[in-house]
C-alpha atoms as a PDB file:
ATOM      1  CA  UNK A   1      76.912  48.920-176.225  1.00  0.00           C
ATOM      2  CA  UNK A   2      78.177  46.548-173.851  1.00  0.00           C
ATOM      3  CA  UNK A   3      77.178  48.431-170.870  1.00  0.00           C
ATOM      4  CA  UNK A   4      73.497  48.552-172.082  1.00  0.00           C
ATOM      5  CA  UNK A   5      73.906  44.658-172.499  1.00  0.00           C
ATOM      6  CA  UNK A   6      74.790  44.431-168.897  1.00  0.00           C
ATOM      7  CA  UNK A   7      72.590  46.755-167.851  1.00  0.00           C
ATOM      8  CA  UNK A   8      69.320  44.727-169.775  1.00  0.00           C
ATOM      9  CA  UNK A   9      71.580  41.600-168.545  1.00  0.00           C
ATOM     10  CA  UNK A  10      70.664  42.495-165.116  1.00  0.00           C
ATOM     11  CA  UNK A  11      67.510  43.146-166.064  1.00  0.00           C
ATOM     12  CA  UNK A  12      66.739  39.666-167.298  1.00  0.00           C
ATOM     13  CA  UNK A  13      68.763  38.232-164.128  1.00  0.00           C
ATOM     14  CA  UNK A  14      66.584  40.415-161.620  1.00  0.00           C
ATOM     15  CA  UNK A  15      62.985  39.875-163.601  1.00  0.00           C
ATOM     16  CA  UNK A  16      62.908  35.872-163.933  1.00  0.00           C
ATOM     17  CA  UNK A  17      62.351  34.926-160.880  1.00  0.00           C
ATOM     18  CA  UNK A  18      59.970  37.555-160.114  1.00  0.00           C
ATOM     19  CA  UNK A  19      58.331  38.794-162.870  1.00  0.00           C
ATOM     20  CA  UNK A  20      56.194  35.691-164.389  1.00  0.00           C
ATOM     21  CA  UNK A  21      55.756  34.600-160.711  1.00  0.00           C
ATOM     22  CA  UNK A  22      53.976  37.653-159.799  1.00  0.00           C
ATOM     23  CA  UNK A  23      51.596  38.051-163.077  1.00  0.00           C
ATOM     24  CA  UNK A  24      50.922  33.810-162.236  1.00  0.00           C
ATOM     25  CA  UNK A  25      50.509  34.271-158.364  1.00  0.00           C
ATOM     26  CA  UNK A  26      53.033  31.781-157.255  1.00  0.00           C
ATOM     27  CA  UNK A  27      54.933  34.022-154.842  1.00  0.00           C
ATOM     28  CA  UNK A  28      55.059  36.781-152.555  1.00  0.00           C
ATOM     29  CA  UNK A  29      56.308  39.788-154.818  1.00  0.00           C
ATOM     30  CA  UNK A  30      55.646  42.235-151.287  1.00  0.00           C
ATOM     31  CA  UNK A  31      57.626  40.116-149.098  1.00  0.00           C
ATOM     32  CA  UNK A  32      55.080  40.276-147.150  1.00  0.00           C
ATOM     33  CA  UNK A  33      55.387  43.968-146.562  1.00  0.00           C
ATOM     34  CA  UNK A  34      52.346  45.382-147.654  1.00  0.00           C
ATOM     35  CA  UNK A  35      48.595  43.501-148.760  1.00  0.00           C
ATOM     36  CA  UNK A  36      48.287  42.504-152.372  1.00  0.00           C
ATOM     37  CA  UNK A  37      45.513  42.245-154.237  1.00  0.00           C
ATOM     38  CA  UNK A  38      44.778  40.422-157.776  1.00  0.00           C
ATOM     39  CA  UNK A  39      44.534  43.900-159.313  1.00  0.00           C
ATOM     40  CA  UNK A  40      48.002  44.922-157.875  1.00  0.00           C
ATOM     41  CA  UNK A  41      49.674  41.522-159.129  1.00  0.00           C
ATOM     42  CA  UNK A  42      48.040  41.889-162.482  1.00  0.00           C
ATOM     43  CA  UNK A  43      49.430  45.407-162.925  1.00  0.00           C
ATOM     44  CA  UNK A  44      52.680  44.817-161.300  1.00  0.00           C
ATOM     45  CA  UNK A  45      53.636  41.363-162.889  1.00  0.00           C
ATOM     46  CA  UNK A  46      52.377  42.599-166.825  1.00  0.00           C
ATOM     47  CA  UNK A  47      55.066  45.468-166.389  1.00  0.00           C
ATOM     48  CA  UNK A  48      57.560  43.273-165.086  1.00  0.00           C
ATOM     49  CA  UNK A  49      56.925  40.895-167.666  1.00  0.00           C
ATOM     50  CA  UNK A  50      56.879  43.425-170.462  1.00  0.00           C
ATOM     51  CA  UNK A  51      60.136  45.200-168.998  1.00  0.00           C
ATOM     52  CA  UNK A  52      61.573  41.206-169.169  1.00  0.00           C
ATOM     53  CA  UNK A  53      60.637  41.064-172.499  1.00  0.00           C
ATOM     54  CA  UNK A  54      62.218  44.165-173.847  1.00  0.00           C
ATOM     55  CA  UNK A  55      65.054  43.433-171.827  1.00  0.00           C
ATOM     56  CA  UNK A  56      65.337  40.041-174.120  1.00  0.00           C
ATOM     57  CA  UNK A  57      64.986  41.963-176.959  1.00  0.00           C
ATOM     58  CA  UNK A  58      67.475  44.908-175.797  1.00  0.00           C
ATOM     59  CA  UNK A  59      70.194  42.530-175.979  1.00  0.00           C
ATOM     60  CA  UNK A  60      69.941  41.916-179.632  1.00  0.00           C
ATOM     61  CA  UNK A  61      69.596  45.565-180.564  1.00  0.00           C
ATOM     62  CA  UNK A  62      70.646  47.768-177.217  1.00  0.00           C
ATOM     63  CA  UNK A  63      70.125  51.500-178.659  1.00  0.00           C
ATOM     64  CA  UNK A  64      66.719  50.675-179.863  1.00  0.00           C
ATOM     65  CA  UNK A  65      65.205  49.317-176.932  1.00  0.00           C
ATOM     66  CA  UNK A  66      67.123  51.980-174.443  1.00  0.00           C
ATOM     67  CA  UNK A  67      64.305  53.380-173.304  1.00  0.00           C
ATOM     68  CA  UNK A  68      63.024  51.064-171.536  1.00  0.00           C
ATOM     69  CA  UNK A  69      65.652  51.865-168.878  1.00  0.00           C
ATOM     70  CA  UNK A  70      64.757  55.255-169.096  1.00  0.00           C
ATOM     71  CA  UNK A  71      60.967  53.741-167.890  1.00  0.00           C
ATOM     72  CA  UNK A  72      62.897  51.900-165.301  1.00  0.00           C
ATOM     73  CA  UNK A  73      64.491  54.565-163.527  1.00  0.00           C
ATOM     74  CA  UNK A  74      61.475  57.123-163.972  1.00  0.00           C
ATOM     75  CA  UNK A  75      58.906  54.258-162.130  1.00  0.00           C
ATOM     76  CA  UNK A  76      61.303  53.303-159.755  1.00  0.00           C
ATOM     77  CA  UNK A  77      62.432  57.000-158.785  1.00  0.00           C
ATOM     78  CA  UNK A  78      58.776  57.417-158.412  1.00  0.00           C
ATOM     79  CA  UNK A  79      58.151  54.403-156.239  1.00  0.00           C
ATOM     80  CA  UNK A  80      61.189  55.504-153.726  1.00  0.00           C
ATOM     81  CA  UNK A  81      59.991  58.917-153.489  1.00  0.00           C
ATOM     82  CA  UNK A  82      56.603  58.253-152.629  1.00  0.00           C
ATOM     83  CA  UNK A  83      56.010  55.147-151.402  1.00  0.00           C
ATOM     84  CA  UNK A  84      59.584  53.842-149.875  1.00  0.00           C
ATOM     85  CA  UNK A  85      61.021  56.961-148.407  1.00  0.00           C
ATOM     86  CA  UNK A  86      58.209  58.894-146.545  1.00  0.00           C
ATOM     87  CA  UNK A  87      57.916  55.730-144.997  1.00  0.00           C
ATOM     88  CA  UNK A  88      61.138  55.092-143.652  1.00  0.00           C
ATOM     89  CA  UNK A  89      61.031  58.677-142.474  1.00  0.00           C
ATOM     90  CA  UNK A  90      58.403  57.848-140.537  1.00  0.00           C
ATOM     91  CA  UNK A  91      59.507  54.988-139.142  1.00  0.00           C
ATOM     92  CA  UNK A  92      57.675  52.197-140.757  1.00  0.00           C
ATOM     93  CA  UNK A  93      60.679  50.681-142.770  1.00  0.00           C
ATOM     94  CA  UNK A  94      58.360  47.394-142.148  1.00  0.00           C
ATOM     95  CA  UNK A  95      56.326  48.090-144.787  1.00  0.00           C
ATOM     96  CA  UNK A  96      59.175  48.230-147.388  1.00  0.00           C
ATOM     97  CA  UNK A  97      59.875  45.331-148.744  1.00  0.00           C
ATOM     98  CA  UNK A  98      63.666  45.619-148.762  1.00  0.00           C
ATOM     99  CA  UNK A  99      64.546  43.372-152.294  1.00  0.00           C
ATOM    100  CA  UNK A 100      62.660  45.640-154.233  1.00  0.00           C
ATOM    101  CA  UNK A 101      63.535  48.801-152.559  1.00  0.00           C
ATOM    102  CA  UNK A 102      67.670  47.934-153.045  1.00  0.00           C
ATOM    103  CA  UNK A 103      67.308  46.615-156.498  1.00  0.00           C
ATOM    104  CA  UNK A 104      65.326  49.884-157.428  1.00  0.00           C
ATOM    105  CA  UNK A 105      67.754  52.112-155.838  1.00  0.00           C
ATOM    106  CA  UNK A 106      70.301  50.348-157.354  1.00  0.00           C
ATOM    107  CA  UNK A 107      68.587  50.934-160.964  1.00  0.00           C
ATOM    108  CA  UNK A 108      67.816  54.573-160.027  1.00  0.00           C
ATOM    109  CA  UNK A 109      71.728  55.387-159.233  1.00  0.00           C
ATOM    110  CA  UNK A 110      73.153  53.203-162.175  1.00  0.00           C
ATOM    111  CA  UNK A 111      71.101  53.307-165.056  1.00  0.00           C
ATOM    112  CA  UNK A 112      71.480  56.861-166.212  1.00  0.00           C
ATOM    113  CA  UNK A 113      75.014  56.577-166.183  1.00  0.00           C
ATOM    114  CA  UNK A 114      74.820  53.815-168.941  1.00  0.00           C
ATOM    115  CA  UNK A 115      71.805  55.358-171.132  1.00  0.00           C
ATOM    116  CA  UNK A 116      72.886  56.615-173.947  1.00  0.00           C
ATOM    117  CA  UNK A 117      70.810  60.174-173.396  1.00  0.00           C
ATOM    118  CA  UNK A 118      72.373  61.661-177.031  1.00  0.00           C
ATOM    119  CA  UNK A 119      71.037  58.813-178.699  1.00  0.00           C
ATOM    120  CA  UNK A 120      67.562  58.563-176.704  1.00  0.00           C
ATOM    121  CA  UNK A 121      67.405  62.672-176.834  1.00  0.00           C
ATOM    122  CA  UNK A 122      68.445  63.010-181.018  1.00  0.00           C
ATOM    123  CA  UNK A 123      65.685  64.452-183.098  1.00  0.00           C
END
């Protein structure tokens, strides 16, 4: 249990200062990397703000809310493999914006390690 609280911990710590921002506008959540648009932030900033949320919740009752990491590292996986890694492949590591593309990596490599998969896979 206390991993998952670390893990939705880290969560909370990564998502305040970006999530809200992003769903409000008040900050670059590309870096600069890539063109937004108010679709994009919309999308991007309600599922960082929902993931935030759950994470808040996840610390008072960890196995419930466990899979919403399971989200995480499916989305983020997704991300790096086909938007982040063809492109550094190619050359164009530019267009990554390097905060998100570590922290996701980072989520991908940990976070099945600390999901509880017999819990999240019981009938």
């Amino acid at each position: 249990m206390l991993a998952l609280r670390i893990a939705y911990a880290a969560n909370i710590l990564i998502l305040v200062p970006i999530a809200i921002p992003t769903l409000l506008r008040l900050g670059d959540a590309a870096q600069g990397r890539f063109d937004e648009s108010a679709g994009w932030r919309t999308l991007v900033g309600a599922l960082w703000t929902a993931i935030l949320v759950l994470s808040l919740l996840g610390l008072r009752a960890p196995l419930v809310y466990c899979p919403v990491l399971l989200l995480q590292v499916i989305y983020k996986g997704l991300w790096l493999g086909v938007y982040a890694l063809p492109r550094l492949r190619r050359g164009e590591g530019r267009g990554v914006p390097a905060g998100i593309a570590v922290s996701f990596a980072a989520i991908v490599l940990v976070w099945p390690w600390l999901i509880p998969w017999r819990h999240l896979l019981a009938d």
